[in-house]
Protein backbone atom coordinates (compact mmCIF):
# COMPACT_ATOMS: atom_id res chain seq x y z
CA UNK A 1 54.56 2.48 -25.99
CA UNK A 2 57.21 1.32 -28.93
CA UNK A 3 57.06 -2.32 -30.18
CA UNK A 4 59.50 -3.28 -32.77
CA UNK A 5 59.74 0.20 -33.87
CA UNK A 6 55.70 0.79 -34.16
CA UNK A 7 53.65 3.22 -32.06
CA UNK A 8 50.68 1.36 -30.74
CA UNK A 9 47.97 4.23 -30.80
CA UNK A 10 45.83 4.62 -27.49
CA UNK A 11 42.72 3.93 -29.27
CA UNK A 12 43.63 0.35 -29.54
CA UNK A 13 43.47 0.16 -25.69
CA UNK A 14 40.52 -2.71 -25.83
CA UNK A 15 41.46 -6.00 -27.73
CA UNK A 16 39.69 -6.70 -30.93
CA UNK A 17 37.56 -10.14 -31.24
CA UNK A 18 39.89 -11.21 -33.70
CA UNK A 19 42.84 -9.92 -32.16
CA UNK A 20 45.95 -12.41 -30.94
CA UNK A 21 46.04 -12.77 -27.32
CA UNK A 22 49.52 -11.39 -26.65
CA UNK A 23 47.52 -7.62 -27.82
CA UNK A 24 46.64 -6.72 -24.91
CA UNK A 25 50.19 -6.81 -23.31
CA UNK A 26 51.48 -4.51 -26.44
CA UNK A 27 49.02 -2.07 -25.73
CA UNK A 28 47.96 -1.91 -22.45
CA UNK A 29 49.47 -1.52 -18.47
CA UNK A 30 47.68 -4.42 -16.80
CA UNK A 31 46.08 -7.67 -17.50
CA UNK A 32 42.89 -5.83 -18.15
CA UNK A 33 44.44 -4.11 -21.45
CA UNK A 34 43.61 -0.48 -19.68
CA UNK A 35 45.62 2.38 -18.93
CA UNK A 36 46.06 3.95 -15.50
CA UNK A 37 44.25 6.68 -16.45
CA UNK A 38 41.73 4.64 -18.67
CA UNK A 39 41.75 2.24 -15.31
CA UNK A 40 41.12 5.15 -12.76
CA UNK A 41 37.86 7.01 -15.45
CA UNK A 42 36.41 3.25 -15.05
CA UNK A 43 36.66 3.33 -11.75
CA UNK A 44 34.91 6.64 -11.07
CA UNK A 45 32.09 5.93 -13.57
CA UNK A 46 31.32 3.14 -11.44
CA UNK A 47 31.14 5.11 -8.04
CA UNK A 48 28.55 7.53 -9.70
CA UNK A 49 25.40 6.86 -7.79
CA UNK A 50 22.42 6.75 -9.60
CA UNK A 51 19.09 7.09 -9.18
CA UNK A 52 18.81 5.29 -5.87
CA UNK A 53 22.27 6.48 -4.94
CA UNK A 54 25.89 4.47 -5.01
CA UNK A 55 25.50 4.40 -0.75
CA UNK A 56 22.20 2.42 -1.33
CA UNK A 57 22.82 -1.04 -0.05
CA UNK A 58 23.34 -3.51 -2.69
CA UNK A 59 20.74 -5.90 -2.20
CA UNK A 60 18.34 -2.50 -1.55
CA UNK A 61 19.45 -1.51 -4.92
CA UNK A 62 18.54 -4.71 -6.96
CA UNK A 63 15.39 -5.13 -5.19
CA UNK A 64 14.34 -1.51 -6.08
CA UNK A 65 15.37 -2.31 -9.68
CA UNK A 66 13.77 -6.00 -9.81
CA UNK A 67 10.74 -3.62 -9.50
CA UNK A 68 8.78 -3.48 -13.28
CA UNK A 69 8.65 -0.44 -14.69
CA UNK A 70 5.02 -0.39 -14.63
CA UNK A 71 4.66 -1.14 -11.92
CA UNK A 72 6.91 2.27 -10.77
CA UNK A 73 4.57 4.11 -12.73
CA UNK A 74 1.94 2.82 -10.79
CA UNK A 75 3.06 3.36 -7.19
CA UNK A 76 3.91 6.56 -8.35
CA UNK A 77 -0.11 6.96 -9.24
CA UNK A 78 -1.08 5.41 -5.66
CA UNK A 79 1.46 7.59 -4.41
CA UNK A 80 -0.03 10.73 -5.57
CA UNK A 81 -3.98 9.46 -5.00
CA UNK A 82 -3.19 8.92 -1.51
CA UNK A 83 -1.82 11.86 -0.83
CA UNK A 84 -4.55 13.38 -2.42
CA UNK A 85 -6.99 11.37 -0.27
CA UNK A 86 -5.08 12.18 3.24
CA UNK A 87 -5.47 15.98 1.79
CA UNK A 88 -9.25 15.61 2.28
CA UNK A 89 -10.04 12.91 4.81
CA UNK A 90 -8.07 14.85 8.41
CA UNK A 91 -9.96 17.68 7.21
CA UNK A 92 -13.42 16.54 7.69
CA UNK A 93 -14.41 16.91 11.51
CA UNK A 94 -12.20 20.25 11.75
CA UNK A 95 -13.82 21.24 8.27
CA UNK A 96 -17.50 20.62 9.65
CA UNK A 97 -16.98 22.00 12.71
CA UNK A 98 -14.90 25.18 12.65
CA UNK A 99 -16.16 26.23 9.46
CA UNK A 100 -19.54 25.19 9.09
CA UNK A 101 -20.34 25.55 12.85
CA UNK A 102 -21.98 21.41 13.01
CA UNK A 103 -21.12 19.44 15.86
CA UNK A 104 -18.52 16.67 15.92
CA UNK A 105 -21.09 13.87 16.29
CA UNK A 106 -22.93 15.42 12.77
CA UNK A 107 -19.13 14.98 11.50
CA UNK A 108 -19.16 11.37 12.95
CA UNK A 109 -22.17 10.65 10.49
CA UNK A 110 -20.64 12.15 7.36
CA UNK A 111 -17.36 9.81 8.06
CA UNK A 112 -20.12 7.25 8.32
CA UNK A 113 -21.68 7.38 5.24
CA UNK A 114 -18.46 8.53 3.72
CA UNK A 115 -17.24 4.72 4.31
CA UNK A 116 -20.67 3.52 3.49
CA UNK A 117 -20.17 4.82 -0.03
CA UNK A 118 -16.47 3.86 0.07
CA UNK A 119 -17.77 0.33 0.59
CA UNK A 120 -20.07 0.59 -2.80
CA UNK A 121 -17.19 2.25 -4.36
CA UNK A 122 -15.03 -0.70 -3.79
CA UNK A 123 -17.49 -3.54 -4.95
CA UNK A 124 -18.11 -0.64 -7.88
CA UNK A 125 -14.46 -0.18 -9.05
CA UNK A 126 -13.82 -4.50 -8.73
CA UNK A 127 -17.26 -4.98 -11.05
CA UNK A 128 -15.87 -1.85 -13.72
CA UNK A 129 -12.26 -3.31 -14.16
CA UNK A 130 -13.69 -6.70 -15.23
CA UNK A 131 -16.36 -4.83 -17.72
CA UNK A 132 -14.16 -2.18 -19.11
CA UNK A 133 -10.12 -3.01 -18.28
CA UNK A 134 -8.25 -1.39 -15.64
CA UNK A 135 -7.50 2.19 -17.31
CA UNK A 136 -11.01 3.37 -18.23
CA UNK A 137 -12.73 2.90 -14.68
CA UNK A 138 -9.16 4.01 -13.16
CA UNK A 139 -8.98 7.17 -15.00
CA UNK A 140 -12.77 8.11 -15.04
CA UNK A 141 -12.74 7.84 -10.80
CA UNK A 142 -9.72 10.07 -10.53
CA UNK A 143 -11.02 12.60 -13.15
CA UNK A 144 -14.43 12.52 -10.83
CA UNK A 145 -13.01 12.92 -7.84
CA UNK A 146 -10.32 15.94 -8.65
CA UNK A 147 -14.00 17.54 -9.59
CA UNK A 148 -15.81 16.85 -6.46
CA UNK A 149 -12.69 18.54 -4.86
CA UNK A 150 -12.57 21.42 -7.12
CA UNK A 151 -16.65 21.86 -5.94
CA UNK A 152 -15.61 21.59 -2.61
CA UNK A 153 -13.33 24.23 -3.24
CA UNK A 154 -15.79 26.34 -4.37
CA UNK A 155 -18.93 25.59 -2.09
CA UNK A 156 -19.78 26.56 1.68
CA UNK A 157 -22.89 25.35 1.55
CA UNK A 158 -23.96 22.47 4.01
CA UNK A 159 -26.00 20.47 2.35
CA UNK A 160 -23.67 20.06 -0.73
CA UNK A 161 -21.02 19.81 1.16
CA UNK A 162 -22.50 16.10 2.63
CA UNK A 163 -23.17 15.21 -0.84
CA UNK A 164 -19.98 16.14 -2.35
CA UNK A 165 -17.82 14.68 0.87
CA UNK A 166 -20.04 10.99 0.10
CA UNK A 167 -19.91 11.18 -3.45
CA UNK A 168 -15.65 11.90 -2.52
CA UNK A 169 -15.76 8.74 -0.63
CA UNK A 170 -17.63 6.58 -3.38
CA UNK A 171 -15.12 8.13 -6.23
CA UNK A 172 -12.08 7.31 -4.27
CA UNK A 173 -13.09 3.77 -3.13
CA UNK A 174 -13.21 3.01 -6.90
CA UNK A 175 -9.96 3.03 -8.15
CA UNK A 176 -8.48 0.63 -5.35
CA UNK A 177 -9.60 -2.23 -6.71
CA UNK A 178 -8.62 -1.62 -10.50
CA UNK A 179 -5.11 -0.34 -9.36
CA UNK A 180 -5.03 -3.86 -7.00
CA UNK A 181 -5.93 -5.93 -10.11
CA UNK A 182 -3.45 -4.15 -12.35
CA UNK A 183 -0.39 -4.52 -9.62
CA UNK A 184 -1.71 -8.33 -10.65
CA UNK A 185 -1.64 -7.97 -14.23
CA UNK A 186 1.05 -5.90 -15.06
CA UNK A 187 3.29 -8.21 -12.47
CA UNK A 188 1.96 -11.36 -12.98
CA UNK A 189 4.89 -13.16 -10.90
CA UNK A 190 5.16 -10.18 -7.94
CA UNK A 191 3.06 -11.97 -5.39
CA UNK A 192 3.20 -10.14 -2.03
CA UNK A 193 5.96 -8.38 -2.53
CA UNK A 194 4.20 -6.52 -6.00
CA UNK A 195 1.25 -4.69 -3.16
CA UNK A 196 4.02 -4.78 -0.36
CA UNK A 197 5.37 -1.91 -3.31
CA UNK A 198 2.06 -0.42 -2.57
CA UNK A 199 1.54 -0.36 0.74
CA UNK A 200 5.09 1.55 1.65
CA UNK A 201 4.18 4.06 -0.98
CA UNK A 202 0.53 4.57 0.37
CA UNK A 203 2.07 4.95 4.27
CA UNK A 204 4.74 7.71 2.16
CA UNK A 205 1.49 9.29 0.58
CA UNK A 206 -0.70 9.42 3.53
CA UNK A 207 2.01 10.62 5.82
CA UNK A 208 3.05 13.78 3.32
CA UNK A 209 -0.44 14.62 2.36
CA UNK A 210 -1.34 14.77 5.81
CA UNK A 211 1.20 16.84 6.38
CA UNK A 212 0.77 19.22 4.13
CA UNK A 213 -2.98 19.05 4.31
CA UNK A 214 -2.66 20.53 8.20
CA UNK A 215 -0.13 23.40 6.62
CA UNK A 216 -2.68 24.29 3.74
CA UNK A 217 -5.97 24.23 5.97
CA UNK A 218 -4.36 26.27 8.65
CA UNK A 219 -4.24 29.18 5.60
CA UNK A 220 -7.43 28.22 4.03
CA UNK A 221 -9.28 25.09 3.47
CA UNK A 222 -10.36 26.14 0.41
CA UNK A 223 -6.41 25.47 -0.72
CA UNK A 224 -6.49 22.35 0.67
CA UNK A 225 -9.44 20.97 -1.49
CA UNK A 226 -7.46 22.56 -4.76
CA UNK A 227 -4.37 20.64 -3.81
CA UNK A 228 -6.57 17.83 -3.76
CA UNK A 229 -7.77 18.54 -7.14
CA UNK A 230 -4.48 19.21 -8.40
CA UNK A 231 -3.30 15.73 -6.80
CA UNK A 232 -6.25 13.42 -8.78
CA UNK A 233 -5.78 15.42 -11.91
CA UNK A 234 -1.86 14.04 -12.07
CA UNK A 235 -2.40 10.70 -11.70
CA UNK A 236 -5.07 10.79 -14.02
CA UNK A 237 -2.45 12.07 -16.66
CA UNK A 238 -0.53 9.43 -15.69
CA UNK A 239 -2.40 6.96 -15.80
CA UNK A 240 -3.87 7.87 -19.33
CA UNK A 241 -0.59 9.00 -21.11
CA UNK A 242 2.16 6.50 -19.56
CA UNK A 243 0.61 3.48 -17.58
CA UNK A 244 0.84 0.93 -20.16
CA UNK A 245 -1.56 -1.99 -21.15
CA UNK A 246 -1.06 -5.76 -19.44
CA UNK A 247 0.64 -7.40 -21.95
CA UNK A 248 -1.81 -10.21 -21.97
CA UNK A 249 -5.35 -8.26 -21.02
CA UNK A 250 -8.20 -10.92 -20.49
CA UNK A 251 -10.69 -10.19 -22.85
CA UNK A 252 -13.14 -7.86 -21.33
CA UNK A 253 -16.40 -8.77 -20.66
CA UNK A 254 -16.05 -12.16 -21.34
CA UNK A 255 -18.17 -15.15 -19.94
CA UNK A 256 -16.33 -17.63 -18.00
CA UNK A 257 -14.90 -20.99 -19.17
CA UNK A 258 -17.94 -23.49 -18.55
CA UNK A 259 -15.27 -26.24 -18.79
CA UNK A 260 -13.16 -24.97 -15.87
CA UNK A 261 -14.36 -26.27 -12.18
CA UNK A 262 -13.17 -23.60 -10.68
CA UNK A 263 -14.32 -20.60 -13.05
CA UNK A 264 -16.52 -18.24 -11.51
CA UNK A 265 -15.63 -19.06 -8.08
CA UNK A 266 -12.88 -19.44 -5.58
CA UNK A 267 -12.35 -22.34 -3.04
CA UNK A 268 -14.92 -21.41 -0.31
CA UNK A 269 -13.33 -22.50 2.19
CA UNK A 270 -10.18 -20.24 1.61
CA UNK A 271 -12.60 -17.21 0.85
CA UNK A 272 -14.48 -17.23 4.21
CA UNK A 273 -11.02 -17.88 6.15
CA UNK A 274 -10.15 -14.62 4.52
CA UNK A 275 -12.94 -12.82 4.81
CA UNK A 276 -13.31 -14.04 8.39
CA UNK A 277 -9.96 -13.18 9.34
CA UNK A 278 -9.70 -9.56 7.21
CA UNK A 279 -12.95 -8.25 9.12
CA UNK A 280 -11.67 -9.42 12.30
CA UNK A 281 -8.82 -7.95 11.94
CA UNK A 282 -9.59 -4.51 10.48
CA UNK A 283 -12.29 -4.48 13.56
CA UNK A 284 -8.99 -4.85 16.25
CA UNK A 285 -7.21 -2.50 14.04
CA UNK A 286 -9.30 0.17 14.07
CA UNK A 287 -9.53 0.43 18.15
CA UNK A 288 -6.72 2.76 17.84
CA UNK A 289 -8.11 5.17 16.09
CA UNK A 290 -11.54 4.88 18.51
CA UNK A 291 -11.68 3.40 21.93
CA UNK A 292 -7.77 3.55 22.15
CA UNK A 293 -8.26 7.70 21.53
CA UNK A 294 -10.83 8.24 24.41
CA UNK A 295 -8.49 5.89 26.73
CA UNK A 296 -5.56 8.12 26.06
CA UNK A 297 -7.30 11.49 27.14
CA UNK A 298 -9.07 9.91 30.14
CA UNK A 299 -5.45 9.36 31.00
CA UNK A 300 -4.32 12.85 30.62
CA UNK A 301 -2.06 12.05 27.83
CA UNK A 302 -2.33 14.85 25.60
CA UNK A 303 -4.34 14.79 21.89
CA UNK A 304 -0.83 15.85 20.40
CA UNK A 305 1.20 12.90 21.57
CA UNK A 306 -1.44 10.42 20.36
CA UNK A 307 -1.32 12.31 17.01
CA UNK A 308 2.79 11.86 17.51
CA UNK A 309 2.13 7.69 17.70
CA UNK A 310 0.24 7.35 14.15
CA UNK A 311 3.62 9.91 12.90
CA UNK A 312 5.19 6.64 14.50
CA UNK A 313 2.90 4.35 12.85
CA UNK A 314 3.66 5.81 9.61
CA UNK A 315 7.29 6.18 9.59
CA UNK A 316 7.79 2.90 11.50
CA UNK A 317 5.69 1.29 8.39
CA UNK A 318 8.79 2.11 5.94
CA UNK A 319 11.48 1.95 8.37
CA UNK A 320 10.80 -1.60 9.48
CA UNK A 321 10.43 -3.06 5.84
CA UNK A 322 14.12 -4.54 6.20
CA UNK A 323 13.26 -6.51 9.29
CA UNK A 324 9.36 -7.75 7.66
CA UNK A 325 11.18 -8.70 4.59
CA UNK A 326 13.50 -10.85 6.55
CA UNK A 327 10.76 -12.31 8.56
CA UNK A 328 9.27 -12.94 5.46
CA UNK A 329 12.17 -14.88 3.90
CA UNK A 330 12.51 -16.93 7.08
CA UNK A 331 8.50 -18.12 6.73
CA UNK A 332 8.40 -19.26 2.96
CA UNK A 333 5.89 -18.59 0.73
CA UNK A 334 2.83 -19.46 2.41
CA UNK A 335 0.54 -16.27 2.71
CA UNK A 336 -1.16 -17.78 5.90
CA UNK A 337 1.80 -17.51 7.84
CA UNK A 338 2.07 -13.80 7.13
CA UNK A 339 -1.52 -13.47 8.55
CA UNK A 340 -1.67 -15.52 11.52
CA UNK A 341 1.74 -13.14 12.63
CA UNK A 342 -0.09 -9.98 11.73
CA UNK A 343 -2.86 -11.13 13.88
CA UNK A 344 -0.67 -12.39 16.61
CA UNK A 345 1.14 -8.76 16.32
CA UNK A 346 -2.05 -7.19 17.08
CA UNK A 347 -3.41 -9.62 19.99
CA UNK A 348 -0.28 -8.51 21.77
CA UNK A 349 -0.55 -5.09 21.00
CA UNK A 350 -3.41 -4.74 22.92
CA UNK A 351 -1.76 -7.08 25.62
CA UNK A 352 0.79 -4.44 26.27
CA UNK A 353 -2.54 -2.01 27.00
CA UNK A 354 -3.54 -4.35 29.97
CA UNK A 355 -0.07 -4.02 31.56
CA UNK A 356 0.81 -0.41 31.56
CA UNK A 357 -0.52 2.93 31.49
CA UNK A 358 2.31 5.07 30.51
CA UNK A 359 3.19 6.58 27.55
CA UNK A 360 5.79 3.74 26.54
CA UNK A 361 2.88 1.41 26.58
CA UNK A 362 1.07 3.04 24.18
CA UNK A 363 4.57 3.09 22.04
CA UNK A 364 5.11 -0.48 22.15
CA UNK A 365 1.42 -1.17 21.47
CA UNK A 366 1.68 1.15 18.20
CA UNK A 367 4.75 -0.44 17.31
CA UNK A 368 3.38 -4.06 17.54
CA UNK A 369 0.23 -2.70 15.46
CA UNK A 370 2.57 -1.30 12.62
CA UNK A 371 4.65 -4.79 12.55
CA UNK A 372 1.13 -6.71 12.24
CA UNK A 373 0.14 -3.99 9.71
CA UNK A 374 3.40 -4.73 7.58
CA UNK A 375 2.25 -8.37 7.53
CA UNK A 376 -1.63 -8.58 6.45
CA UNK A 377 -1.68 -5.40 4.31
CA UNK A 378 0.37 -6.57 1.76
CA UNK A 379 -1.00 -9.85 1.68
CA UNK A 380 -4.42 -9.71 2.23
CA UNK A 381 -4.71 -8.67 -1.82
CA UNK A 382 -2.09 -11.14 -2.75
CA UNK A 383 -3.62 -13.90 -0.95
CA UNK A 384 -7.28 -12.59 -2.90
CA UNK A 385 -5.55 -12.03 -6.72
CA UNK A 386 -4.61 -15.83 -5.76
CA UNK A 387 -8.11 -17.22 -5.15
CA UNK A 388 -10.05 -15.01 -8.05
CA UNK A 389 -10.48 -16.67 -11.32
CA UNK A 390 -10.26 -15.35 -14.70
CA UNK A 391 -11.87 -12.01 -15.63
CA UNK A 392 -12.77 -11.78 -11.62
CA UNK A 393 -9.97 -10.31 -10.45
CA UNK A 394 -11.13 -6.53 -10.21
CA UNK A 395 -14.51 -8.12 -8.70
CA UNK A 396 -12.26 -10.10 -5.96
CA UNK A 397 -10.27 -6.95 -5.04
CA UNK A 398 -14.09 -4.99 -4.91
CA UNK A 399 -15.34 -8.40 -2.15
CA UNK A 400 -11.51 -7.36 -0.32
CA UNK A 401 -12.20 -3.89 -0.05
CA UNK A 402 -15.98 -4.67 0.90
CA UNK A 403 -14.48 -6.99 4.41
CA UNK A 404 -12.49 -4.43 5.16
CA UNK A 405 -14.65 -1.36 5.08
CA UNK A 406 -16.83 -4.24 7.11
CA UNK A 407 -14.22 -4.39 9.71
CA UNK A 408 -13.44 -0.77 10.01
CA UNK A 409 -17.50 -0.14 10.43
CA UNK A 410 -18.08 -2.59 13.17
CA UNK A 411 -15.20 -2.08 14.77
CA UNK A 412 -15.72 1.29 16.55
CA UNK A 413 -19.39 0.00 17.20
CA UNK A 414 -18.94 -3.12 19.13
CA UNK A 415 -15.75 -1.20 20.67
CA UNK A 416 -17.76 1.84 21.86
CA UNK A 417 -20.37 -0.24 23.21
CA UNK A 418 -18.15 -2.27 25.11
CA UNK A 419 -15.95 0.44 26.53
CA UNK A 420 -19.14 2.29 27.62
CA UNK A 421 -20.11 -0.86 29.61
CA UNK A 422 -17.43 -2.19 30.82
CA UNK A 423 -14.05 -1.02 32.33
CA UNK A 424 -11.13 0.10 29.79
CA UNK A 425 -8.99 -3.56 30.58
CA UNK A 426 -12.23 -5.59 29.57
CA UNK A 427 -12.49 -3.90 26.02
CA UNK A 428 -8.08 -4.67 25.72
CA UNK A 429 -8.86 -8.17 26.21
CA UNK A 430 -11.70 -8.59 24.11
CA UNK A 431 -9.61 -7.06 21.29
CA UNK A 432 -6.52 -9.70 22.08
CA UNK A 433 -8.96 -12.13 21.65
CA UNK A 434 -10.67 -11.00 18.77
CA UNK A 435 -7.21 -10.85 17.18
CA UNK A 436 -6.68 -14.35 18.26
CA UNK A 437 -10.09 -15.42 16.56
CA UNK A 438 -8.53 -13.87 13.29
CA UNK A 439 -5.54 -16.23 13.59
CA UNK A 440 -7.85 -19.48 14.23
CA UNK A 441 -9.47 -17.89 10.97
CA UNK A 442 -6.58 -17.38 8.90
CA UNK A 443 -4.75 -21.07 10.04
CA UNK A 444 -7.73 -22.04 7.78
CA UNK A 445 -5.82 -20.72 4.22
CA UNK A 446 -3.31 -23.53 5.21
CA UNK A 447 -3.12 -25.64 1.97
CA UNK A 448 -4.79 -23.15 -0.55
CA UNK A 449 -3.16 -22.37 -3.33
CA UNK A 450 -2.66 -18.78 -2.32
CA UNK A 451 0.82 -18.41 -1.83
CA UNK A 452 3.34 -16.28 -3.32
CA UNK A 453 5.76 -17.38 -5.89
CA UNK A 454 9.55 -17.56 -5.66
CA UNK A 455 12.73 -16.10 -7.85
CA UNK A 456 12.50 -18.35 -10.84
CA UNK A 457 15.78 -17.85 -13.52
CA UNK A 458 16.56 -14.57 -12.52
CA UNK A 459 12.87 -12.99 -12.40
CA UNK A 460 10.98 -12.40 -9.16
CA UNK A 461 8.61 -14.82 -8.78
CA UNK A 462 7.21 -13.81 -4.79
CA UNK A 463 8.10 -11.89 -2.25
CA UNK A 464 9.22 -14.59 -0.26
């Protein structure tokens, strides 16, 4: 373009700082100072998706980056441990039984004291992440546990095989409660929605490890248990070479505040609400995978089609974040809310069991489990990083871990006992009520301070 008989050069396109504002009229096209072509390369820079792709949503998009970068790193290490885990824990009834030739009531009692040991491992991990920090007892259980699975690997021996599958279970119970309490520290503001990260990435984990734990046992369980092993000894790189640091540890191993009223201890009230209501309903919860089972094939509904509705459960756990999120919005910030509809989810859950006994019964009952599920499992640590004081939070996560291993225990028993004496419809309504007793003990976190935060100038504060 000629101006007074002077060539304005196209590398003058953008207006200097400094620059007159008639410029960019002399040596651009448009009231932008660009070029067509300059104009149209902009344009298809822009439409270049990236690394969530440029047909993501928006608001999907600047959710998934509001997300730390730690705390990426660290879904992506929950990620791979639970996949790791779902490797190993499917395999353990078909493992005993086809290829060491014990019944599946012996395999019952390894699961048993498998989650007896997950319980210690729980309280364990919580008590370690308040002594030593978060990484040490993190990377120590996953280093332990990729060996137990390398032994199992290796060993076809009975008798080790119980004490490897327990030790498994105490290993793997231990680094929930430090990666809990670092979701806390390294997001200090995430509130629900920092575990709600968690809990999609778990359903991911546990849905592709089981997957590919069926595919590698069908060739040789032996494979299976090195996968494992392979799994644990990732995110234990990961954890040791790119996890960072809280920016602001608590000192480690430090005394509590003497000064502070409420060092050393959370309200009680809220505590027992919690624990209450968390036992309860793990206890409801884990019907399904009990009582719920034996109904189904009494029924004649084949074992594959019940296998089909947790491949529902799963899926329907990441698909229906959109619609939690906005029912999550719509309550506020208070935590209790999110319970008392989780527990109201699964009261009618089992209230669609009472009214039908076809196989869309059993979907909408699975379906109102997973929406309940959406609710308390993201909270239910949220609520407890809340109540625990300073330098307790790992030990908080361990008492979280500890109700619901609690629930999951009892659950099957008092369920077994009462389907055995009393017909299938008694046992459905015992469950809706139990669920309703969770919600009577969850109303009771109504004016704690366990709530989650909101956006505060441009940072997530909550998840509501």
């Amino acid at each position: 373009m000629r101006v007074a008989g002077v060539v304005a050069p196209r590398r003058l396109w953008r207006r200097a700082p400094d620059a007159p504002s008639a410029v960019p009229a002399l040596h651009g096209t448009g009231p932008s100072g660009l070029d067509p072509a300059r104009r149209a390369h902009a344009a298809r820079r822009r439409k270049r998706p990236g690394w969530c792709g440029s047909r993501t949503p928006l608001h999907v998009r600047r959710s998934i980056r509001d997300i730390p970068g730690p705390i990426r790193i660290l879904a992506g290490v929950s990620l791979v441990t639970t996949m790791g885990g779902s490797l190993m824990g499917p395999l353990v009834t078909l493992y005993v039984h086809d290829a060491l030739g014990r019944s599946v009531a012996v395999a019952g009692l390894v699961l048993m004291f498998q989650g007896l040991a997950g319980i210690l491992g729980q309280l364990a991990g919580g008590l370690a992440h308040d002594r030593l920090g978060g990484h040490r007892p993190l990377i120590g259980a996953l280093a332990a546990a990729a060996c137990v699975c390398g032994l199992l690997a290796l060993t076809r021996s009975w008798a080790a095989y119980v004490i490897l599958m327990v030790a498994f279970g105490f290993v793997r119970a231990v680094t929930l409660a430090p990666i809990n309490a670092l979701t806390s520290a390294l997001w200090p503001g995430g509130g629900r929605r920092a575990f709600n990260v968690l809990y999609v990435v778990r359903n991911v984990g546990f849905a592709t490890g089981a997957a590919v734990g069926g595919v590698a046992a069908s060739r040789s369980f032996a494979l299976a248990f090195a996968l494992a092993a392979g799994a644990f000894v990732l995110a234990a790189a990961v954890v040791a070479a790119i996890l960072p640091q809280p920016k602001e540890p608590l000192p480690v191993g430090r005394p509590l505040q003497a000064a502070d009223p409420g060092a050393g201890r959370a309200p009680l009230r809220a505590l027992a609400s919690l624990g209450a209501g968390t036992i309860l309903a793990s206890a409801v919860y884990a019907q399904w995978s009990t009582t719920v089972a034996v109904y189904m094939g009494a029924l004649g509904i084949p074992l594959s089609l019940y296998g089909l509705l947790w491949t529902l459960n799963g899926l329907g756990a990441v698909a229906l974040q959109p619609l939690g999120n906005l029912a999550v919005r719509r309550m506020g910030p208070h935590l209790h809310r999110h319970l008392v509809l989780s527990a109201a989810m699964y009261a009618l859950s089992f209230a669609c069991l009472l009214l039908t006994r076809h196989l869309w019964g059993f979907v909408a009952s699975i379906g109102l489990l997973t929406a309940g599920e959406i609710f308390d499992r993201p909270a239910w640590p949220a609520v407890m990083a809340s109540l625990a004081p300073a330098g307790r939070e790992g030990a908080y996560q361990g008492l979280l871990g500890t109700f619901q291993g609690a629930g999951r225990m009892l659950g099957p028993v008092a369920g077994g006992a009462a389907y055995d004496a009393y017909p299938p419809a008694a046992v459905w309504m015992g469950a809706a009520a139990t669920a309703l007793a969770a919600m009577v003990a969850y109303a009771g976190l109504s004016g704690t301070p366990a709530r989650s935060r909101r956006r505060t100038r441009g940072v997530w504060r909550g998840s509501a």
